[in-house]
C-alpha atoms as a PDB file:
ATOM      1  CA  UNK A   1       0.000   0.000   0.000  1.00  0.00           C
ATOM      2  CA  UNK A   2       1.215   3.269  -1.076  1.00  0.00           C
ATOM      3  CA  UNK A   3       2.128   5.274   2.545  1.00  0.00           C
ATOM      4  CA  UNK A   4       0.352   8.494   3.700  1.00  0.00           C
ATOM      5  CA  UNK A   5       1.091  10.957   5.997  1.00  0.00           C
ATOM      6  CA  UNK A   6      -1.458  13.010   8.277  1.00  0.00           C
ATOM      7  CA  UNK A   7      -0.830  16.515   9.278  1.00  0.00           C
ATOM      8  CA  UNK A   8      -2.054  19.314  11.731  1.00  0.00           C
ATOM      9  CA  UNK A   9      -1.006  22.227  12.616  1.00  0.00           C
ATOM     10  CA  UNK A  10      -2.959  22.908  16.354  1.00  0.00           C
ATOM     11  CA  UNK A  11      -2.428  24.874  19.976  1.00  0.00           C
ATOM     12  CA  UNK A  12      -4.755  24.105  23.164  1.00  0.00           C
ATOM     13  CA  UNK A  13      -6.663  21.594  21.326  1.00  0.00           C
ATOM     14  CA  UNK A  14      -6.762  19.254  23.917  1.00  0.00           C
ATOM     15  CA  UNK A  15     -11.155  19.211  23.680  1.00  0.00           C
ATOM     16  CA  UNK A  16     -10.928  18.137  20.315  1.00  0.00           C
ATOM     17  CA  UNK A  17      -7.652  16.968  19.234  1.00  0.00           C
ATOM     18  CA  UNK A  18      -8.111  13.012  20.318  1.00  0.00           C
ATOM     19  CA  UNK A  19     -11.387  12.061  18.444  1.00  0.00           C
ATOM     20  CA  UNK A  20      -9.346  13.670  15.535  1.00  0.00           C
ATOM     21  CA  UNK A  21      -6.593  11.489  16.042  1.00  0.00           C
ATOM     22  CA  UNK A  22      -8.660   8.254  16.639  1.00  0.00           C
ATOM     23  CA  UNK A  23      -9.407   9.073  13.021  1.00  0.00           C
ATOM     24  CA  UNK A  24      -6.715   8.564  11.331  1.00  0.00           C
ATOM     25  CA  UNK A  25      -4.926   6.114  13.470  1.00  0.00           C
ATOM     26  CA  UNK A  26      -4.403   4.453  10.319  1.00  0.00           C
ATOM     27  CA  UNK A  27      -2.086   6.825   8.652  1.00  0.00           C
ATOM     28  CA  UNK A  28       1.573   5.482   8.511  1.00  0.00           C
ATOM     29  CA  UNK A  29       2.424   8.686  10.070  1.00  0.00           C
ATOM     30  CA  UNK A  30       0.872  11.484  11.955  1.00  0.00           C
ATOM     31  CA  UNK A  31       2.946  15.046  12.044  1.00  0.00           C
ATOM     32  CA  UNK A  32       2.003  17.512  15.032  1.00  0.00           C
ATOM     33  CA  UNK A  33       3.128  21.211  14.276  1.00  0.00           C
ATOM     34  CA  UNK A  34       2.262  22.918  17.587  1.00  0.00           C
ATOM     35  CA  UNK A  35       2.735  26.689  18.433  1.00  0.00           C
ATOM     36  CA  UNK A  36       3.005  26.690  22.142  1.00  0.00           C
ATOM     37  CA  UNK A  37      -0.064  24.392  23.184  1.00  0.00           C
ATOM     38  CA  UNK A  38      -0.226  24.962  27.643  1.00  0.00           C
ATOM     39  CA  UNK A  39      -2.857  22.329  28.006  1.00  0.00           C
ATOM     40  CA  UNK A  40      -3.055  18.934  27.253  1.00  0.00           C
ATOM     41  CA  UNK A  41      -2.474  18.743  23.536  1.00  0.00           C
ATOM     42  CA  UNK A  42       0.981  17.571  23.741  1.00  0.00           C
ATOM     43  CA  UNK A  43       0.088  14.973  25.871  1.00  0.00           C
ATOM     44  CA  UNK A  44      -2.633  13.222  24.354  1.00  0.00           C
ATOM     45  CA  UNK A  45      -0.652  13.575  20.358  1.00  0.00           C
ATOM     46  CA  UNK A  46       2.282  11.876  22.546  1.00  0.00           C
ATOM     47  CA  UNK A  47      -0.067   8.849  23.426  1.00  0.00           C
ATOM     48  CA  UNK A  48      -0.927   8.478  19.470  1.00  0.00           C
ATOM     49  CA  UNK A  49       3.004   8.555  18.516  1.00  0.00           C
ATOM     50  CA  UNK A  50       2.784  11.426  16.686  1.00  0.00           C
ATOM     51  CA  UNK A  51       5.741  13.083  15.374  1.00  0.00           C
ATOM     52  CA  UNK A  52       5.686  16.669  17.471  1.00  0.00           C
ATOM     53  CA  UNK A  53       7.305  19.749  15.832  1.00  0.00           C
ATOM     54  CA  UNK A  54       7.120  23.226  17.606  1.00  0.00           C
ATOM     55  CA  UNK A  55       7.180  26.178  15.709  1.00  0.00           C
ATOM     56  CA  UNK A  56       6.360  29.915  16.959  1.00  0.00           C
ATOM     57  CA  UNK A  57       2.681  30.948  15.199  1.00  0.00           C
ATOM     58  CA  UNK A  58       3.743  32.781  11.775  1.00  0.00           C
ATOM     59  CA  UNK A  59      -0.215  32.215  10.152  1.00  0.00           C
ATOM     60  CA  UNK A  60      -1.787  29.229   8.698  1.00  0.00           C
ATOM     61  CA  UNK A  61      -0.214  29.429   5.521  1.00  0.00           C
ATOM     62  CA  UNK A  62       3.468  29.197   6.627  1.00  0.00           C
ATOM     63  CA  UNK A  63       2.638  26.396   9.360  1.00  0.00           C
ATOM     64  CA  UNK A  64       1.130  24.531   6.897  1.00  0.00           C
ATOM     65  CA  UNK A  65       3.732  24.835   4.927  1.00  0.00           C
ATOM     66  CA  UNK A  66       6.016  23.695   7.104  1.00  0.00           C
ATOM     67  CA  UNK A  67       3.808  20.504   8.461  1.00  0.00           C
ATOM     68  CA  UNK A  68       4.184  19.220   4.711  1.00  0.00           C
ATOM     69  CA  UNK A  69       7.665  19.596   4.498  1.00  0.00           C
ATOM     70  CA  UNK A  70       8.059  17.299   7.415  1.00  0.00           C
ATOM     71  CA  UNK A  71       5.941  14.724   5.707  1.00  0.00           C
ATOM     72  CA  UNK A  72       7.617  12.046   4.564  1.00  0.00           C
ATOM     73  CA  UNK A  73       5.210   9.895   2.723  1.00  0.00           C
ATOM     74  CA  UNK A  74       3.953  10.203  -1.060  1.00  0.00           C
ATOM     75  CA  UNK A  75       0.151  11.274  -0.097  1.00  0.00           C
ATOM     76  CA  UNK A  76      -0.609  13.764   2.395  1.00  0.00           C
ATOM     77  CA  UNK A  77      -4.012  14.512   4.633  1.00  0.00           C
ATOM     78  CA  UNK A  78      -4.335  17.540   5.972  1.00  0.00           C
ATOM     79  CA  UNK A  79      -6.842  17.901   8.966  1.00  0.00           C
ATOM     80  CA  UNK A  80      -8.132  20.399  11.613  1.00  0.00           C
ATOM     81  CA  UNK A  81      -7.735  19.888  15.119  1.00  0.00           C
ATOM     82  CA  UNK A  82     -11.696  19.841  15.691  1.00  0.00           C
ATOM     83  CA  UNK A  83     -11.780  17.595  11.965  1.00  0.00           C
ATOM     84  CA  UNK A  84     -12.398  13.898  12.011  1.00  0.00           C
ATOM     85  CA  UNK A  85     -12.671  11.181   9.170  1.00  0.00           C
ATOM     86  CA  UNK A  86     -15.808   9.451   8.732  1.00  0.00           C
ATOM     87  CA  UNK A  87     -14.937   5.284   8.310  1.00  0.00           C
ATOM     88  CA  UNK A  88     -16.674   6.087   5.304  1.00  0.00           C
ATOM     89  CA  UNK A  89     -14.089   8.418   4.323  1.00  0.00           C
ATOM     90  CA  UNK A  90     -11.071   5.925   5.831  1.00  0.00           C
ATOM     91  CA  UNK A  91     -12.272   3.307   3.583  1.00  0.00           C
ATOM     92  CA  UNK A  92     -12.509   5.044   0.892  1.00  0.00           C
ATOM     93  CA  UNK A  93      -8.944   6.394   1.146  1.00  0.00           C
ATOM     94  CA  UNK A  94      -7.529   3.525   1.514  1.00  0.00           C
ATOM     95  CA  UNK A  95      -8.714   1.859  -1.280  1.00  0.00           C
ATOM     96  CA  UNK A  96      -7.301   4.441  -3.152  1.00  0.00           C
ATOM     97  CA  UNK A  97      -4.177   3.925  -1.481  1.00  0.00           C
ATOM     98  CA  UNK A  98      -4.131   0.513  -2.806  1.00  0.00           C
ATOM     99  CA  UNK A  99      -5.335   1.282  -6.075  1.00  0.00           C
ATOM    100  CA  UNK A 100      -2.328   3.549  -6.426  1.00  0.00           C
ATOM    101  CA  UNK A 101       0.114   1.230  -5.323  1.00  0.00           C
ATOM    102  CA  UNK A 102      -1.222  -0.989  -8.383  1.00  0.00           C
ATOM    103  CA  UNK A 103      -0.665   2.228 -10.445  1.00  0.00           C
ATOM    104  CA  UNK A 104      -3.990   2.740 -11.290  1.00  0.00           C
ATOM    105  CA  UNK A 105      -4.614   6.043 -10.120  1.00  0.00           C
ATOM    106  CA  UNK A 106      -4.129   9.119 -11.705  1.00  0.00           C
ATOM    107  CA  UNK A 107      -5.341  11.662  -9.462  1.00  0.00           C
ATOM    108  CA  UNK A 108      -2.996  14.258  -7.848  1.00  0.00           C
ATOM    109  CA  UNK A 109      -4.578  15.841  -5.021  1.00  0.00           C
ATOM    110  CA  UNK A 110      -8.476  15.144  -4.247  1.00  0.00           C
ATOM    111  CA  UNK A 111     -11.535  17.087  -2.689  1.00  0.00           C
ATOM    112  CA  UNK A 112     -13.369  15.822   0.782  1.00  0.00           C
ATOM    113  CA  UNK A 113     -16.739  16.320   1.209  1.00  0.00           C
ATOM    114  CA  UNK A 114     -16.610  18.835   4.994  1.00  0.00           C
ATOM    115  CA  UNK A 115     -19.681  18.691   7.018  1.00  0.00           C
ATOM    116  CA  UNK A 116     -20.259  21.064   9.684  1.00  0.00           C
ATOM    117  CA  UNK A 117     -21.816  19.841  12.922  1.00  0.00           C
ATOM    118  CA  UNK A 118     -22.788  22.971  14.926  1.00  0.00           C
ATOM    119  CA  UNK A 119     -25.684  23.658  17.255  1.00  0.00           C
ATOM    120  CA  UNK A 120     -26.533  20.362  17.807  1.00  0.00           C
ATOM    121  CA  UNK A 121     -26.565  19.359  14.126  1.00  0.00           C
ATOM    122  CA  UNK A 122     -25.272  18.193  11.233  1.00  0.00           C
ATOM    123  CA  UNK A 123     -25.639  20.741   8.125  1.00  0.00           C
ATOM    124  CA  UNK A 124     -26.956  18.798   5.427  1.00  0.00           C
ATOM    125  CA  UNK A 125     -29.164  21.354   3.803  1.00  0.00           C
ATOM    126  CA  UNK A 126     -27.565  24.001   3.030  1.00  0.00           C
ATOM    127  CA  UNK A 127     -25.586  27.178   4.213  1.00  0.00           C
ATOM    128  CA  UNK A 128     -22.406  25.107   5.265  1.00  0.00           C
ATOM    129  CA  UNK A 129     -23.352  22.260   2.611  1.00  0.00           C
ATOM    130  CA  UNK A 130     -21.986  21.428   0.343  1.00  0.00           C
ATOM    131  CA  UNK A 131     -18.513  21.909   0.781  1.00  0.00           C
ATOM    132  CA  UNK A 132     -15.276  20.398  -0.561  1.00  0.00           C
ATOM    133  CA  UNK A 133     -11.729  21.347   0.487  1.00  0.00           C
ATOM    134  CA  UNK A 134      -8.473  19.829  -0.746  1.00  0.00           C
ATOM    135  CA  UNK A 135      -7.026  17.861   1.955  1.00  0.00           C
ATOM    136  CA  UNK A 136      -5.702  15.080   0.158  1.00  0.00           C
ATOM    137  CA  UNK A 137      -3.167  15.188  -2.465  1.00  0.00           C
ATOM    138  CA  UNK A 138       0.798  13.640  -3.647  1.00  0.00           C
ATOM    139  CA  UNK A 139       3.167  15.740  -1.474  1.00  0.00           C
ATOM    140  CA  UNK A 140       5.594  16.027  -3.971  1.00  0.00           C
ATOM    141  CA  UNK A 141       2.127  17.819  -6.203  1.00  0.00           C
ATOM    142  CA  UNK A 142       0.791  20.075  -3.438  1.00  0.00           C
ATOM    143  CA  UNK A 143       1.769  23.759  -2.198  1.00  0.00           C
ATOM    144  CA  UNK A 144      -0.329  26.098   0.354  1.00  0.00           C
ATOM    145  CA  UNK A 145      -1.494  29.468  -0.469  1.00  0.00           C
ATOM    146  CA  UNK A 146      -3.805  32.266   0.994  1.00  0.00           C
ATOM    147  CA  UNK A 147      -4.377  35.201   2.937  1.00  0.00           C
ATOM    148  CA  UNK A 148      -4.877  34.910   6.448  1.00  0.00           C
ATOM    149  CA  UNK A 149      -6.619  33.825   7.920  1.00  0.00           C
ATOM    150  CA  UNK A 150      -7.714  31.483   5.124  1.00  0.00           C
ATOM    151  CA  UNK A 151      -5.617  28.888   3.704  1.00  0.00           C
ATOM    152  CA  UNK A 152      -5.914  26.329   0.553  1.00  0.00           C
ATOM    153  CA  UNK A 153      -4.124  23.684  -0.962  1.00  0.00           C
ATOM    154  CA  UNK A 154      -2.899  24.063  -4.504  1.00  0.00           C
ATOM    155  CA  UNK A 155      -2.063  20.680  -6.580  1.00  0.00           C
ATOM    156  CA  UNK A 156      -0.230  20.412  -9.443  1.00  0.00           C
ATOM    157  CA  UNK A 157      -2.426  18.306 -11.611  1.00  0.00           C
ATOM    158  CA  UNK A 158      -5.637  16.688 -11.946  1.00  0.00           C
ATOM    159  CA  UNK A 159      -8.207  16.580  -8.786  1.00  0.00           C
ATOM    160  CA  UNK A 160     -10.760  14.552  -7.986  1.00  0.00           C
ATOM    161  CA  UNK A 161     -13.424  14.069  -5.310  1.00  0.00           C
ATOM    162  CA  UNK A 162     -14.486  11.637  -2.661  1.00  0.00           C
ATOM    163  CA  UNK A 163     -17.823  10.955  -1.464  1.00  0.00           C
ATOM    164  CA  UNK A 164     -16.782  10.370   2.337  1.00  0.00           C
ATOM    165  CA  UNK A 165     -17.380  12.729   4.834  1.00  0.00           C
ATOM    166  CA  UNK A 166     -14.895  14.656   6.094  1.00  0.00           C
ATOM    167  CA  UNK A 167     -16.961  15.649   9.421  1.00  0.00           C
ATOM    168  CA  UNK A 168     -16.017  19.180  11.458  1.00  0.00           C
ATOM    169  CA  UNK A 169     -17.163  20.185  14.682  1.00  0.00           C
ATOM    170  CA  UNK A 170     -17.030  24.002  14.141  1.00  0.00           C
ATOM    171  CA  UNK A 171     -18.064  25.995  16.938  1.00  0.00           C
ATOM    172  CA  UNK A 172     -19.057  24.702  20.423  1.00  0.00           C
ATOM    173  CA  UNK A 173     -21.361  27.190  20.830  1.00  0.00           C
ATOM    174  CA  UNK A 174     -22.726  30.986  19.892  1.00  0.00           C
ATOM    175  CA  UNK A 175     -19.828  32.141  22.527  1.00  0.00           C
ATOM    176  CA  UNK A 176     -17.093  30.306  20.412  1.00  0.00           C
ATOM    177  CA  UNK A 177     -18.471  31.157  17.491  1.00  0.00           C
ATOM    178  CA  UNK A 178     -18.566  35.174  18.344  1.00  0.00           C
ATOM    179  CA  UNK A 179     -14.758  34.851  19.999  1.00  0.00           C
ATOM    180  CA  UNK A 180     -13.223  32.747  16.581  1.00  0.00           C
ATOM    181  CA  UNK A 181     -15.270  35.611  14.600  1.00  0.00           C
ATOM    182  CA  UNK A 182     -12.735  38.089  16.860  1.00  0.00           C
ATOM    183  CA  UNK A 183      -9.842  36.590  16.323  1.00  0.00           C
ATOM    184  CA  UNK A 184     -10.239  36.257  12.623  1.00  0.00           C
ATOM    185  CA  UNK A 185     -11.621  39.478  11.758  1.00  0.00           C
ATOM    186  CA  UNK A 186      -8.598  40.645  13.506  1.00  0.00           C
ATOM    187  CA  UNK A 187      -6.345  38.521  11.685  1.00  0.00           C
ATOM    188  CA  UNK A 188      -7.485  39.133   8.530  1.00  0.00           C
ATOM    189  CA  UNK A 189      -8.101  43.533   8.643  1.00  0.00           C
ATOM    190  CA  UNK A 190      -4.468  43.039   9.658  1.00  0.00           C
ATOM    191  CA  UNK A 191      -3.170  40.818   6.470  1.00  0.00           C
ATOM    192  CA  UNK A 192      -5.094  43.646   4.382  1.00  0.00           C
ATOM    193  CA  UNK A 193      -3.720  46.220   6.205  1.00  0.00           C
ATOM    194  CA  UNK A 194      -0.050  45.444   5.313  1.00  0.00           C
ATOM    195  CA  UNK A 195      -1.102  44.909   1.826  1.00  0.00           C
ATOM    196  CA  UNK A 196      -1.998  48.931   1.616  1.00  0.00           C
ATOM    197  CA  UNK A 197      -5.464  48.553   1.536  1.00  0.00           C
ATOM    198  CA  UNK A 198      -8.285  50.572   3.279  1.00  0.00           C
ATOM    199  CA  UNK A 199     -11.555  50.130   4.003  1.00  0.00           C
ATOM    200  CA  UNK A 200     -14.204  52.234   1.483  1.00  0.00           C
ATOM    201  CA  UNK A 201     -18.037  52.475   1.372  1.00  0.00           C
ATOM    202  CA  UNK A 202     -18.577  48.999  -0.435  1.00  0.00           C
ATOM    203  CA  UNK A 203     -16.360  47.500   1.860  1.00  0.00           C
ATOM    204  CA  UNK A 204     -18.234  48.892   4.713  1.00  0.00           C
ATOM    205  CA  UNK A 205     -21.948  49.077   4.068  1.00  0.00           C
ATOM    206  CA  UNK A 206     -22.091  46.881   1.194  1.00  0.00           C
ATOM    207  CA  UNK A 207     -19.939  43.523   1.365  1.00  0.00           C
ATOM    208  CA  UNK A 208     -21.504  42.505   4.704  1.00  0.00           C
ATOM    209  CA  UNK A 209     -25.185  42.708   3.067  1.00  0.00           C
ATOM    210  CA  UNK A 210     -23.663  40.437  -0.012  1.00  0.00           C
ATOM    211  CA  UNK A 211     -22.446  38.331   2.243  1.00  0.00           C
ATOM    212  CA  UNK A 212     -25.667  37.534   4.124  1.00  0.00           C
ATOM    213  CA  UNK A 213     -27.264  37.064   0.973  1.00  0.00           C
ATOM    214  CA  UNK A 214     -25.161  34.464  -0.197  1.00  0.00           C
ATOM    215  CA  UNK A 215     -25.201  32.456   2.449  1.00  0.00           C
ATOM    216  CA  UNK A 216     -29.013  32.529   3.158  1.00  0.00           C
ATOM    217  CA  UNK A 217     -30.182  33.043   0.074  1.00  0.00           C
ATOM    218  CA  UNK A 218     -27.594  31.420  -2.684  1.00  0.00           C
ATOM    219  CA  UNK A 219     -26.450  28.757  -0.619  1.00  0.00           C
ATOM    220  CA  UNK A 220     -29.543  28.107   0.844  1.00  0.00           C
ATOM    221  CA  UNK A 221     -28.772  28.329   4.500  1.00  0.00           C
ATOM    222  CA  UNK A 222     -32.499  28.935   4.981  1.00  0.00           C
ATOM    223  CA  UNK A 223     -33.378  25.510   4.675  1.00  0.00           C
ATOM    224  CA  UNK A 224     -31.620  24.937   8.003  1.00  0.00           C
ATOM    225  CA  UNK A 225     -34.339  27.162   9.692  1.00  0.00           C
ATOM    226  CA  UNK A 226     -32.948  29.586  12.788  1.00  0.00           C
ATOM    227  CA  UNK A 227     -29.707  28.239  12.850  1.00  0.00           C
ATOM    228  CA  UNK A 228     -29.357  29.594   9.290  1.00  0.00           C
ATOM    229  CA  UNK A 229     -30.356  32.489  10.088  1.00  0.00           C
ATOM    230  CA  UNK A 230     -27.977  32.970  12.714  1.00  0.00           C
ATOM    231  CA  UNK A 231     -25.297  31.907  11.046  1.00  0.00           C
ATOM    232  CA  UNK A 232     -25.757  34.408   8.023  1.00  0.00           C
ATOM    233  CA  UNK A 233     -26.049  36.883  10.136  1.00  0.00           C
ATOM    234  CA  UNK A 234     -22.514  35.872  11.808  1.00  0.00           C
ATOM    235  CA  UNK A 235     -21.217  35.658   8.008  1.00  0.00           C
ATOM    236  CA  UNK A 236     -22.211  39.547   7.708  1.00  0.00           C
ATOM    237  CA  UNK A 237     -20.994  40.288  11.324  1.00  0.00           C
ATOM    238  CA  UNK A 238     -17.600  38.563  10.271  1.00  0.00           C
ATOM    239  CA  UNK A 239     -17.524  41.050   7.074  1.00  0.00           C
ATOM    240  CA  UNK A 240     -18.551  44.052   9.050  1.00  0.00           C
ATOM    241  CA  UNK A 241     -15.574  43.448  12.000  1.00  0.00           C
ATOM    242  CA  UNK A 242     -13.022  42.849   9.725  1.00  0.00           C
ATOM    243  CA  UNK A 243     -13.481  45.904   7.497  1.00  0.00           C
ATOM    244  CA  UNK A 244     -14.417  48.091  10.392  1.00  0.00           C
ATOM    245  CA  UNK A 245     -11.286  47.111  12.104  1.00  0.00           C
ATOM    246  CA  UNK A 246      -9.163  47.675   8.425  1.00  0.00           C
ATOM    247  CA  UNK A 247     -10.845  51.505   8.914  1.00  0.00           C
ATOM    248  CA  UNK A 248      -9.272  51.768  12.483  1.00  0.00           C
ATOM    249  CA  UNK A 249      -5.664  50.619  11.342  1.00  0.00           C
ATOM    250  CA  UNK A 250      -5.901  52.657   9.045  1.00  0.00           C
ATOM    251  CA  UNK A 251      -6.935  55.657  11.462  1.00  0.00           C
ATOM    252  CA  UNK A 252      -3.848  54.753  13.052  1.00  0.00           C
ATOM    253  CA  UNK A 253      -1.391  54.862  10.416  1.00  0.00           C
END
């Protein structure tokens, strides 16, 4: 079977790190790139032999980058630390691993199927569903890319998808969801700030109100009832903190 190697990048995940890791316990290898973690994160990737790398935060981009380069198998899987494969998904994977390993498989890099589980659901209907991120791929094939604080995976060649879920357990609650909103919005005003840019009237008053629109309306995130309403209404909130906080850096100079 052709090897694979599993990576995440992660700090203070200890809630959510070990039902990822009982995930992929099948992966020939498992790298850990942690950026200070003071709970029990360490710990618990120690009990599932995972190769442990620490590396000061530099954004998701760069510690991605440097997770694959520490990979030393010919397929990769990147995860989140709140991610977990579906035995659907496992099965499916390694199949292909096999196939491949018979050289029938052409594929560089392939989609997963990510469903969100949030408010005591799983999003099925729309909003959140569906999407597909690029999480599997040849390392030799792939490269990250992105502005933070959003990340993708490039690959150099032809892409498939899978039908497995890739299942992700988002947000613990409204409280989680509000303080990651924070911290990204923050994260992201800055990463336009140092590219020169400043907030303007679309940015401000308009992008928010696209925003809620596409996820309600285009994406359908009505069909999930009062959760999808909240949610689009986080989606705008998101759009509205991060240019709003672009406007004040750029008060500042």
């Amino acid at each position: 079977m052709t090897g694979i190697s599993a990576f995440i990048v992660c700090k203070n995940e200890a809630a959510s790190i070990e039902r990822c890791l009982e995930s992929i316990s099948w992966c020939d290898e498992i790298v850990i790139v942690d950026s200070g973690s003071t709970d029990a994160t360490l710990e618990i990737c120690a009990r599932h032999n995972c190769r442990i790398s620490h590396r000061e935060w530099t954004g998701y981009v760069h510690q991605k980058s440097h997770a694959l380069s520490l990979c030393t198998r010919p397929w990769i899987l990147n995860l989140d630390a709140d991610e977990e494969v579906s035995p659907e998904l496992r099965d499916e994977i390694r199949a292909m691993l096999e196939s491949d390993a018979a050289g029938r498989v052409r594929e560089d890099g392939f989609e997963l199927l990510r469903v969100v589980f949030y408010l005591g659901r799983w999003w099925r209907k729309g909003g959140w569903h569906p999407e597909r991120r690029l999480r599997l791929a040849r390392r030799e094939r792939v490269t990250w890319h992105g502005e933070e604080p959003h990340e993708h995976a490039r690959v150099q060649g032809s892409v498939s998808c899978m039908r497995g879920e890739l299942r992700h357990y988002t947000y613990r609650d409204i409280a989680d969801h509000v303080a990651r909103l924070n911290a990204h919005s923050s994260s992201a005003a800055r990463a336009l700030h140092a590219k020169g840019l400043r907030a303007g009237f679309v940015d401000l008053f308009l992008k928010p109100k696209a925003r809620f629109f596409k996820f309600f309306v285009l994406r359908r995130g009505y069909r999930e009832g009062l959760p999808g309403l909240l949610v689009a209404c986080m989606e705008a909130f998101y759009v509205y903190l991060k240019y709003f906080k672009l406007w004040e850096l750029g008060r500042k100079g």
